[in-house]
Structure formats: structure tokens, C-alpha cells
N, C-alpha and C. Protein backbone atom coordinates (compact mmCIF):
# COMPACT_ATOMS: atom_id res chain seq x y z
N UNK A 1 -234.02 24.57 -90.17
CA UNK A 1 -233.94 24.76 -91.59
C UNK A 1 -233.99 23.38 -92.27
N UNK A 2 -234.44 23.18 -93.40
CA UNK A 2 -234.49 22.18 -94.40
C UNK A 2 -234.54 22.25 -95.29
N UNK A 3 -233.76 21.64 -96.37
CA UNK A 3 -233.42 21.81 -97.74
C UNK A 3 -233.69 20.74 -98.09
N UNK A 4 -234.06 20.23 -99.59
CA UNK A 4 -234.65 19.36 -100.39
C UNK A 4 -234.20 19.06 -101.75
N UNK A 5 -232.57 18.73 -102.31
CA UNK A 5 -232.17 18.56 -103.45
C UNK A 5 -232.31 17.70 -104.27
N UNK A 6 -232.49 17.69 -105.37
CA UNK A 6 -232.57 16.59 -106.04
C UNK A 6 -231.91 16.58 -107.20
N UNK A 7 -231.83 15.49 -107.87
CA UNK A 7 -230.63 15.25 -109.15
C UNK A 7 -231.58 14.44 -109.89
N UNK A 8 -231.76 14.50 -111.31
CA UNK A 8 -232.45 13.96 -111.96
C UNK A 8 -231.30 13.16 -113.39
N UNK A 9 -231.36 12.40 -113.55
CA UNK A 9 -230.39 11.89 -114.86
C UNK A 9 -231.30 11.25 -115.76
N UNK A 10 -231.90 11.47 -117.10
CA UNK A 10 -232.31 10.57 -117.39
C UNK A 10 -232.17 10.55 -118.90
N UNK A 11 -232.12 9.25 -119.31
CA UNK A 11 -231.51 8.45 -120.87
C UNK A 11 -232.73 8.21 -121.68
N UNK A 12 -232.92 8.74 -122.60
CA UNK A 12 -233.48 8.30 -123.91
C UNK A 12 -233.06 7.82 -124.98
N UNK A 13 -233.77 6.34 -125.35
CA UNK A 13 -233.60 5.64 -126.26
C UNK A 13 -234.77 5.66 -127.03
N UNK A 14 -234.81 5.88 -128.51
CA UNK A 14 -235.74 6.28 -129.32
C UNK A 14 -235.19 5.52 -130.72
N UNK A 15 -234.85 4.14 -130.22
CA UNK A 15 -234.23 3.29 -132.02
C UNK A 15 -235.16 2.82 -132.53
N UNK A 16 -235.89 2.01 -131.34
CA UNK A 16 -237.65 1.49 -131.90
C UNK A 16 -238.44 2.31 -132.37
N UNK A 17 -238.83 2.61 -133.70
CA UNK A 17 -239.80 3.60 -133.83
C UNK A 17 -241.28 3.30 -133.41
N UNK A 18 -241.44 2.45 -132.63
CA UNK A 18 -242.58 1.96 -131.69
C UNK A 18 -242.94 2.24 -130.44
N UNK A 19 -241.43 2.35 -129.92
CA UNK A 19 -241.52 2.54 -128.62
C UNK A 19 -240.57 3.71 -127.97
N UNK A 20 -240.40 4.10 -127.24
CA UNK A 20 -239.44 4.93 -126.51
C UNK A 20 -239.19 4.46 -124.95
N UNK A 21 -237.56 4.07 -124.89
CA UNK A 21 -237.39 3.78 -124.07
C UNK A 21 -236.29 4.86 -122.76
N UNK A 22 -237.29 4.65 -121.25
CA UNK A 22 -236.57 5.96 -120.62
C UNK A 22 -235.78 5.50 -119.40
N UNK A 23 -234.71 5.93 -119.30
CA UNK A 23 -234.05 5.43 -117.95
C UNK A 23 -233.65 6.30 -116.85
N UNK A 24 -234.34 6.75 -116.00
CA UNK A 24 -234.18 7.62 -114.68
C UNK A 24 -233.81 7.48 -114.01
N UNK A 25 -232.73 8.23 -113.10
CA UNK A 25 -231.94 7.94 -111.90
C UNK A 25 -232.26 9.34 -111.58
N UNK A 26 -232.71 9.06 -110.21
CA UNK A 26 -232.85 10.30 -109.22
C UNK A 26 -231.92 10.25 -107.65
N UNK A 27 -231.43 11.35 -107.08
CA UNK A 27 -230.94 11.15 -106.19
C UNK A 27 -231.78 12.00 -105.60
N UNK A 28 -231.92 12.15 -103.84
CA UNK A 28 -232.31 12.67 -103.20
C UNK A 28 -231.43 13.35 -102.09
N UNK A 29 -231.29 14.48 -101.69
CA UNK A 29 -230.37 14.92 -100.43
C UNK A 29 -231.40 15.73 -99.98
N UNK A 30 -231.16 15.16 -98.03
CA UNK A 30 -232.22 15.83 -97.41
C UNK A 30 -231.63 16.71 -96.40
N UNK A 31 -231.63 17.56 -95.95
CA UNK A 31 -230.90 18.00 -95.03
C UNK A 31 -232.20 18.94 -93.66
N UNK A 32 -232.21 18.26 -92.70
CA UNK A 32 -232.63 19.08 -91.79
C UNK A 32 -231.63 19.40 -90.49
N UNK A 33 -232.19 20.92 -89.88
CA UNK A 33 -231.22 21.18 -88.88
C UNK A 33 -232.19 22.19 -87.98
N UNK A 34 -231.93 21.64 -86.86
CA UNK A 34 -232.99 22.39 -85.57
C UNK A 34 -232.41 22.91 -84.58
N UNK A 35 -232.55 24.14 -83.36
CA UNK A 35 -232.54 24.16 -82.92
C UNK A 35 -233.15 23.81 -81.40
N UNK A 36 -233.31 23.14 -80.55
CA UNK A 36 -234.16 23.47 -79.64
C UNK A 36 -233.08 23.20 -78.18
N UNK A 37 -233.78 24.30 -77.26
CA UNK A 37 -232.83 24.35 -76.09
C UNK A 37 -233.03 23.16 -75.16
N UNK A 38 -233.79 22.48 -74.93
CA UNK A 38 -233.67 20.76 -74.25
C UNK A 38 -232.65 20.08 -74.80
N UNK A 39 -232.05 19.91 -76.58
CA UNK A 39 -231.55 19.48 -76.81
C UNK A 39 -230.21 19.51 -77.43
N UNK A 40 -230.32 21.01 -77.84
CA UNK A 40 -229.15 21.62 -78.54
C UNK A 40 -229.58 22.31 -80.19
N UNK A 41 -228.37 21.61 -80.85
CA UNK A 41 -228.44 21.23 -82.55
C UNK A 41 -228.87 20.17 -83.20
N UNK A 42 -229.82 19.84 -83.61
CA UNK A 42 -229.71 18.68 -84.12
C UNK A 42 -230.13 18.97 -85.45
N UNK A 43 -228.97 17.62 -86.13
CA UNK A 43 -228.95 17.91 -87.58
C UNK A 43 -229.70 16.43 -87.96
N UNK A 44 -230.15 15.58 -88.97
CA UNK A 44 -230.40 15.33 -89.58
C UNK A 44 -230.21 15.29 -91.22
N UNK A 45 -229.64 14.35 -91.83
CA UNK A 45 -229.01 14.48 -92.88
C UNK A 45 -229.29 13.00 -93.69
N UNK A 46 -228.99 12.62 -95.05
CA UNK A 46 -228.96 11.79 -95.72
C UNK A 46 -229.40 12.07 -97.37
N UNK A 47 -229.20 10.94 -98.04
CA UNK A 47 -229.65 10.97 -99.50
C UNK A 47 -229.92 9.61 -99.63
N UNK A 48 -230.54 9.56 -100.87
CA UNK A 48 -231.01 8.22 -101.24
C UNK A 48 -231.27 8.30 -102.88
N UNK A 49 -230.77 7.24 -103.93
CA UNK A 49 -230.65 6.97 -104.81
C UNK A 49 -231.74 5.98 -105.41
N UNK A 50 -232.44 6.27 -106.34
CA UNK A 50 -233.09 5.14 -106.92
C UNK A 50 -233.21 5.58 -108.58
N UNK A 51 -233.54 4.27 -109.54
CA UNK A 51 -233.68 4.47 -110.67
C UNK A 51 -234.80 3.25 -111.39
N UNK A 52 -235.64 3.51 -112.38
CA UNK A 52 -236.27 3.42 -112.88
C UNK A 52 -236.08 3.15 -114.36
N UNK A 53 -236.63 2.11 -114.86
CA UNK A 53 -236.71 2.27 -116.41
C UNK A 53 -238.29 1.79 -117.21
N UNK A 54 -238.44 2.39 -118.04
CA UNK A 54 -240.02 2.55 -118.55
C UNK A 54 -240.09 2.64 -120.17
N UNK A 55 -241.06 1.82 -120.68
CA UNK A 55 -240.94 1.88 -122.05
C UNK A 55 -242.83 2.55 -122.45
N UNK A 56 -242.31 3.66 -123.48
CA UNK A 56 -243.66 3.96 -123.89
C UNK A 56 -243.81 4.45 -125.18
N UNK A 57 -245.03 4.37 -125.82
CA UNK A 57 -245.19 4.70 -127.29
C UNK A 57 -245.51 6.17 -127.12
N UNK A 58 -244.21 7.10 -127.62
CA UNK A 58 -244.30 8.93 -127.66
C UNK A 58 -244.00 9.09 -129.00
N UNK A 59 -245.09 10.04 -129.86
CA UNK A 59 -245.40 10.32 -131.17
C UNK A 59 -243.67 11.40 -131.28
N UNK A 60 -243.79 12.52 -130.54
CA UNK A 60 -242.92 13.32 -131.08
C UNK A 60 -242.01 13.90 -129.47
N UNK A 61 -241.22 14.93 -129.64
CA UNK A 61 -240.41 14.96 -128.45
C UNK A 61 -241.13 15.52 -127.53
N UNK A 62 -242.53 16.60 -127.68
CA UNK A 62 -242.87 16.97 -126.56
C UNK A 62 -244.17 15.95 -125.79
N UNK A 63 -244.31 14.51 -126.47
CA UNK A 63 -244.43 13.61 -125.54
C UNK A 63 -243.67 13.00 -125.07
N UNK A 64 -242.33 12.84 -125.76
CA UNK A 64 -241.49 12.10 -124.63
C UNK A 64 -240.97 13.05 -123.52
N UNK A 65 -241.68 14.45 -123.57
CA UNK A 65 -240.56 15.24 -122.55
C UNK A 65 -241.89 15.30 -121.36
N UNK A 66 -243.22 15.47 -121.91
CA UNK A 66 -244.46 14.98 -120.95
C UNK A 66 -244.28 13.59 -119.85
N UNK A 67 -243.70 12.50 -120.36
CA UNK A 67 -243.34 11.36 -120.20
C UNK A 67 -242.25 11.29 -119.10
N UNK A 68 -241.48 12.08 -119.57
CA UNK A 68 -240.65 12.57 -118.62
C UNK A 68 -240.54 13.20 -117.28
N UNK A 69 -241.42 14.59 -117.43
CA UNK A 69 -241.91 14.71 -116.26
C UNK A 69 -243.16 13.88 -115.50
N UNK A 70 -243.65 13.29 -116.13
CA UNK A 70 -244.61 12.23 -115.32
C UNK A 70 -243.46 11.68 -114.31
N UNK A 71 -242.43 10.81 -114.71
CA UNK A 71 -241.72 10.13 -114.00
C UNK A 71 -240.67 10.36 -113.55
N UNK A 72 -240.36 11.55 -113.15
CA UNK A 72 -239.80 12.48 -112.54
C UNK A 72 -240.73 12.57 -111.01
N UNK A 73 -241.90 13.01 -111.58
CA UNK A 73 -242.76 13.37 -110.00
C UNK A 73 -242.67 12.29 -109.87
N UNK A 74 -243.35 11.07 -110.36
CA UNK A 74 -243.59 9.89 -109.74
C UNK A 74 -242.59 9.33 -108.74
N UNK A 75 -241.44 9.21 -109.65
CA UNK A 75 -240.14 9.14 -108.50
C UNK A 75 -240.02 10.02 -107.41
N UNK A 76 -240.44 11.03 -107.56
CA UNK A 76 -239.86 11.92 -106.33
C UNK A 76 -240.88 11.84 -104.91
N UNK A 77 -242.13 11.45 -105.57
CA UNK A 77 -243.11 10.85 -104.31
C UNK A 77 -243.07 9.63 -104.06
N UNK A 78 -242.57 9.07 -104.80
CA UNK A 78 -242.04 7.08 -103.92
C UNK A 78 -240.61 7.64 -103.16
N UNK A 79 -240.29 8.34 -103.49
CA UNK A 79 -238.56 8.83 -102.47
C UNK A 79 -238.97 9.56 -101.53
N UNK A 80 -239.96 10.57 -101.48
CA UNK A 80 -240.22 11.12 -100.37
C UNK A 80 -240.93 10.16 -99.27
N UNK A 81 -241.79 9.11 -99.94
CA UNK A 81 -242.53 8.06 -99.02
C UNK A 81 -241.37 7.44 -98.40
N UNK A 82 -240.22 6.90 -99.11
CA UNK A 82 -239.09 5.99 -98.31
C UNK A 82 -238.48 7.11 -97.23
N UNK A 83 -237.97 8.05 -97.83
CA UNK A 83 -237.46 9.29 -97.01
C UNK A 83 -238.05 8.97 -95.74
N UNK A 84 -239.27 9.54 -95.62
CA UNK A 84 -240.65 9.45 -94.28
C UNK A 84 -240.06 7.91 -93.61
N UNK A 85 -240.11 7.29 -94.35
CA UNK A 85 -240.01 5.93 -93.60
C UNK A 85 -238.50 5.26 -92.88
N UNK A 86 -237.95 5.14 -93.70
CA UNK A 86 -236.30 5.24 -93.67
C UNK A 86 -236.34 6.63 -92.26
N UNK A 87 -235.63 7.49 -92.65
CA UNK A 87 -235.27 8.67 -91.71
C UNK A 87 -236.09 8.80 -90.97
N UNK A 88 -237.09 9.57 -90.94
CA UNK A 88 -237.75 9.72 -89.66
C UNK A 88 -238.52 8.56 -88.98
N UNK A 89 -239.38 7.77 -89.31
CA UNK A 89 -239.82 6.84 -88.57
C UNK A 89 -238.41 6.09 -87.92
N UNK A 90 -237.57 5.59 -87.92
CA UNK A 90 -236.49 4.89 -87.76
C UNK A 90 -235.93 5.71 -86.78
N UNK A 91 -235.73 6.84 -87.19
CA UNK A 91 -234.58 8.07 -85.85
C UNK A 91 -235.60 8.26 -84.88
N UNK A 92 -236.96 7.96 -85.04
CA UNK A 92 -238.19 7.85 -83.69
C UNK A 92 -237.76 6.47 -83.18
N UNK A 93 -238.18 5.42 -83.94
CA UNK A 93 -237.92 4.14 -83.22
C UNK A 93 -236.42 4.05 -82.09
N UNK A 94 -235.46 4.93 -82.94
CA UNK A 94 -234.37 4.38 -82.04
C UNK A 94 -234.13 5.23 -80.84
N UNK A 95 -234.53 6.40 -81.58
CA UNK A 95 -235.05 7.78 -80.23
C UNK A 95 -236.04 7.19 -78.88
N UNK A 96 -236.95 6.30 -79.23
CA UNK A 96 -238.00 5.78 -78.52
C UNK A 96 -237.31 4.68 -77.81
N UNK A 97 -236.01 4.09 -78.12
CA UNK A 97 -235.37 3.00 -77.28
C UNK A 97 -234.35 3.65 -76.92
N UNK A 98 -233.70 4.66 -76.83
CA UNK A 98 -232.11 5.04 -76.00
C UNK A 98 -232.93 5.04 -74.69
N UNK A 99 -231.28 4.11 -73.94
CA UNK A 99 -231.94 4.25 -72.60
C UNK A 99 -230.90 5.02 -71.81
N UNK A 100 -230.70 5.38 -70.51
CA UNK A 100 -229.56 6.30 -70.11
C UNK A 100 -229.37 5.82 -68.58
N UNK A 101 -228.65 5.74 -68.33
CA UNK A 101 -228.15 5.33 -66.50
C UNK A 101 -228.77 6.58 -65.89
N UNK A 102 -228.79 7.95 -66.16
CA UNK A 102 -229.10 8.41 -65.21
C UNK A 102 -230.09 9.51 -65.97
N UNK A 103 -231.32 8.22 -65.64
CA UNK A 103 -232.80 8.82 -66.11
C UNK A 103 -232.99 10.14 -65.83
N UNK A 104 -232.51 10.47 -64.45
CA UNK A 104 -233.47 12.14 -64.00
C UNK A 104 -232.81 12.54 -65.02
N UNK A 105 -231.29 13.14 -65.31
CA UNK A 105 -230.69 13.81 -65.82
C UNK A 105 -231.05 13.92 -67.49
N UNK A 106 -231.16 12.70 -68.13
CA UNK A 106 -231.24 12.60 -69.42
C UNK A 106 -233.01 12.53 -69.54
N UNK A 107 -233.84 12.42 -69.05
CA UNK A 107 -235.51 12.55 -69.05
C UNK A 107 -235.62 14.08 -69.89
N UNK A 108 -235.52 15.13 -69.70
CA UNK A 108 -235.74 16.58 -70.29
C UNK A 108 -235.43 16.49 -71.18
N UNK A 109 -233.95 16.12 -71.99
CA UNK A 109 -233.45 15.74 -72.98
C UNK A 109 -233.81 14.74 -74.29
N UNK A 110 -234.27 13.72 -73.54
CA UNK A 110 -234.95 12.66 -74.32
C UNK A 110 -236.21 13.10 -74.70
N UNK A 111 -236.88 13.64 -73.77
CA UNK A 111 -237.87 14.30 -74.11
C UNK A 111 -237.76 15.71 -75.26
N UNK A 112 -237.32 16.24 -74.98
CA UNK A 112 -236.87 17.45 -75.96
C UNK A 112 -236.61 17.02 -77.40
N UNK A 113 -235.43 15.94 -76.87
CA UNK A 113 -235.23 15.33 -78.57
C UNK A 113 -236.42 14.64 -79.05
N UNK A 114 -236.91 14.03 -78.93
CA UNK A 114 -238.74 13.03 -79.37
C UNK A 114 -239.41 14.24 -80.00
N UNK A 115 -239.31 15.49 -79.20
CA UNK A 115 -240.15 16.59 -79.61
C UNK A 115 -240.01 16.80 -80.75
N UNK A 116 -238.61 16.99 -80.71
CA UNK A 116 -237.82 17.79 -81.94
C UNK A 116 -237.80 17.13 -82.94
N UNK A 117 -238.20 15.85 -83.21
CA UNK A 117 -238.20 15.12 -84.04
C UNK A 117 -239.20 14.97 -84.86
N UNK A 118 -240.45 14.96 -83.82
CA UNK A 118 -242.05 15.05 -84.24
C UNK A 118 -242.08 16.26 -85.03
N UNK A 119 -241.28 17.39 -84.30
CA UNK A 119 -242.07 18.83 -85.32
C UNK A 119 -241.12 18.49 -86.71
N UNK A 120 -239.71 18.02 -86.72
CA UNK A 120 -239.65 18.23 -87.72
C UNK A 120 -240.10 16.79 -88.98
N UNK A 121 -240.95 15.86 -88.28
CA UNK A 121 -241.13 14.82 -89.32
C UNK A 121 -242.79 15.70 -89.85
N UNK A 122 -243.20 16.57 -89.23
CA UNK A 122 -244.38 17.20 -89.34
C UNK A 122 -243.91 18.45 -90.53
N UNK A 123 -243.27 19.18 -90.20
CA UNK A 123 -242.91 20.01 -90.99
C UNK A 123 -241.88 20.04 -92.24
N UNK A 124 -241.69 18.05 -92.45
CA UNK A 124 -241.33 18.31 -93.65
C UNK A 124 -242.05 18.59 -94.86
């Protein structure tokens, strides 16, 4: 299973009648959780915070609310790119270096987990 939350906060300043100024904070919570029998449960979990500020010339409110969702998605696909990078590439890298004293035993396992990791960096 995987869930995908997000939190959006964002501030409008509209004193300049020139400009409109926007301040976005997004959070991200990711949650994945797998089963597979080589390895068990494995969960996967984290969030990540970032924020943004942007100044633009919006005539009336339903361009600043256009404006808004522009940078809303925008944020949420630079967070999903770090997400990808951060979490899964990284839980591969370190997945790809555990080493174990007693290879036969932990080989199926290690293997299982690598698996389990691939389907789910695939199926996010």
C-alpha cells in the first residue's frame, strides 16, 4: 500500500498594486508498506518540507488563485523528484551495500529485499 499526503500553506500579499506576492510551504508524507515473503513487512516512510516564494503581476483574484495552483503542482513535482532521489535511490544504495556474516543465510533475503524495493520505487 501507498499513500501520498500533502499540506499546502500558502500567504498572499497583495499591498503592491503591481505586484502580488506568494509564499508556499508544502509538506510531503509518503508512506509505503509491502509485503513480500523473502522479506517480511517492509515499511517505508518519511516527509519532506519545502517552501517557495514568488512575485507576480495578477489583475484580479482568479489570477492569483491560477497562480496558485501553478505553484502548487510545480512544487509537488520538484518534491516528488527529491522524494525519488532522497528515499528510494538511497534505501537501494544502502540496500546494495549491507553486508552479512552469513551470506548463504541472508542471500534470499537480500535478494527479496532489492526486489521489493525496485517494485515499489516502480510503482510509485
Amino acid at each position: 500500500a501507498c499513500t501520498w499526503d500533502s499540506i499546502h500553506v500558502v500567504e498572499v500579499n497583495d499591498a503592491d498594486p503591481n505586484k502580488t506576492r506568494f509564499k508556499l510551504t508544502t509538506t510531503i508524507m509518503l508512506s509505503l508498506t509491502s509485503r513480500n515473503d523473502a522479506v517480511g513487512i517492509a515499511n517505508l516512510c518519511g516527509n519532506l518540507t519545502k517552501q517557495v516564494e514568488k512575485e507576480a503581476a495578477c489583475a484580479d483574484g482568479s489570477a492569483q488563485l491560477a497562480f496558485v495552483g501553478t505553484l502548487i503542482e510545480d512544487m509537488e513535482g520538484r518534491l516528488r523528484d527529491t522524494l525519488d532521489i532522497v528515499y528510494f535511490e538511497k534505501t537501494k544504495d544502502v540496500l546494495n551495500q549491507i553486508r552479512s556474516l552469513d551470506k548463504s543465510a541472508d542471500k534470499a533475503k537480500m535478494q527479496g529485499m532489492q526486489k521489493l524495493m525496485q517494485e515499489m520505487s516502480v510503482g510509485k
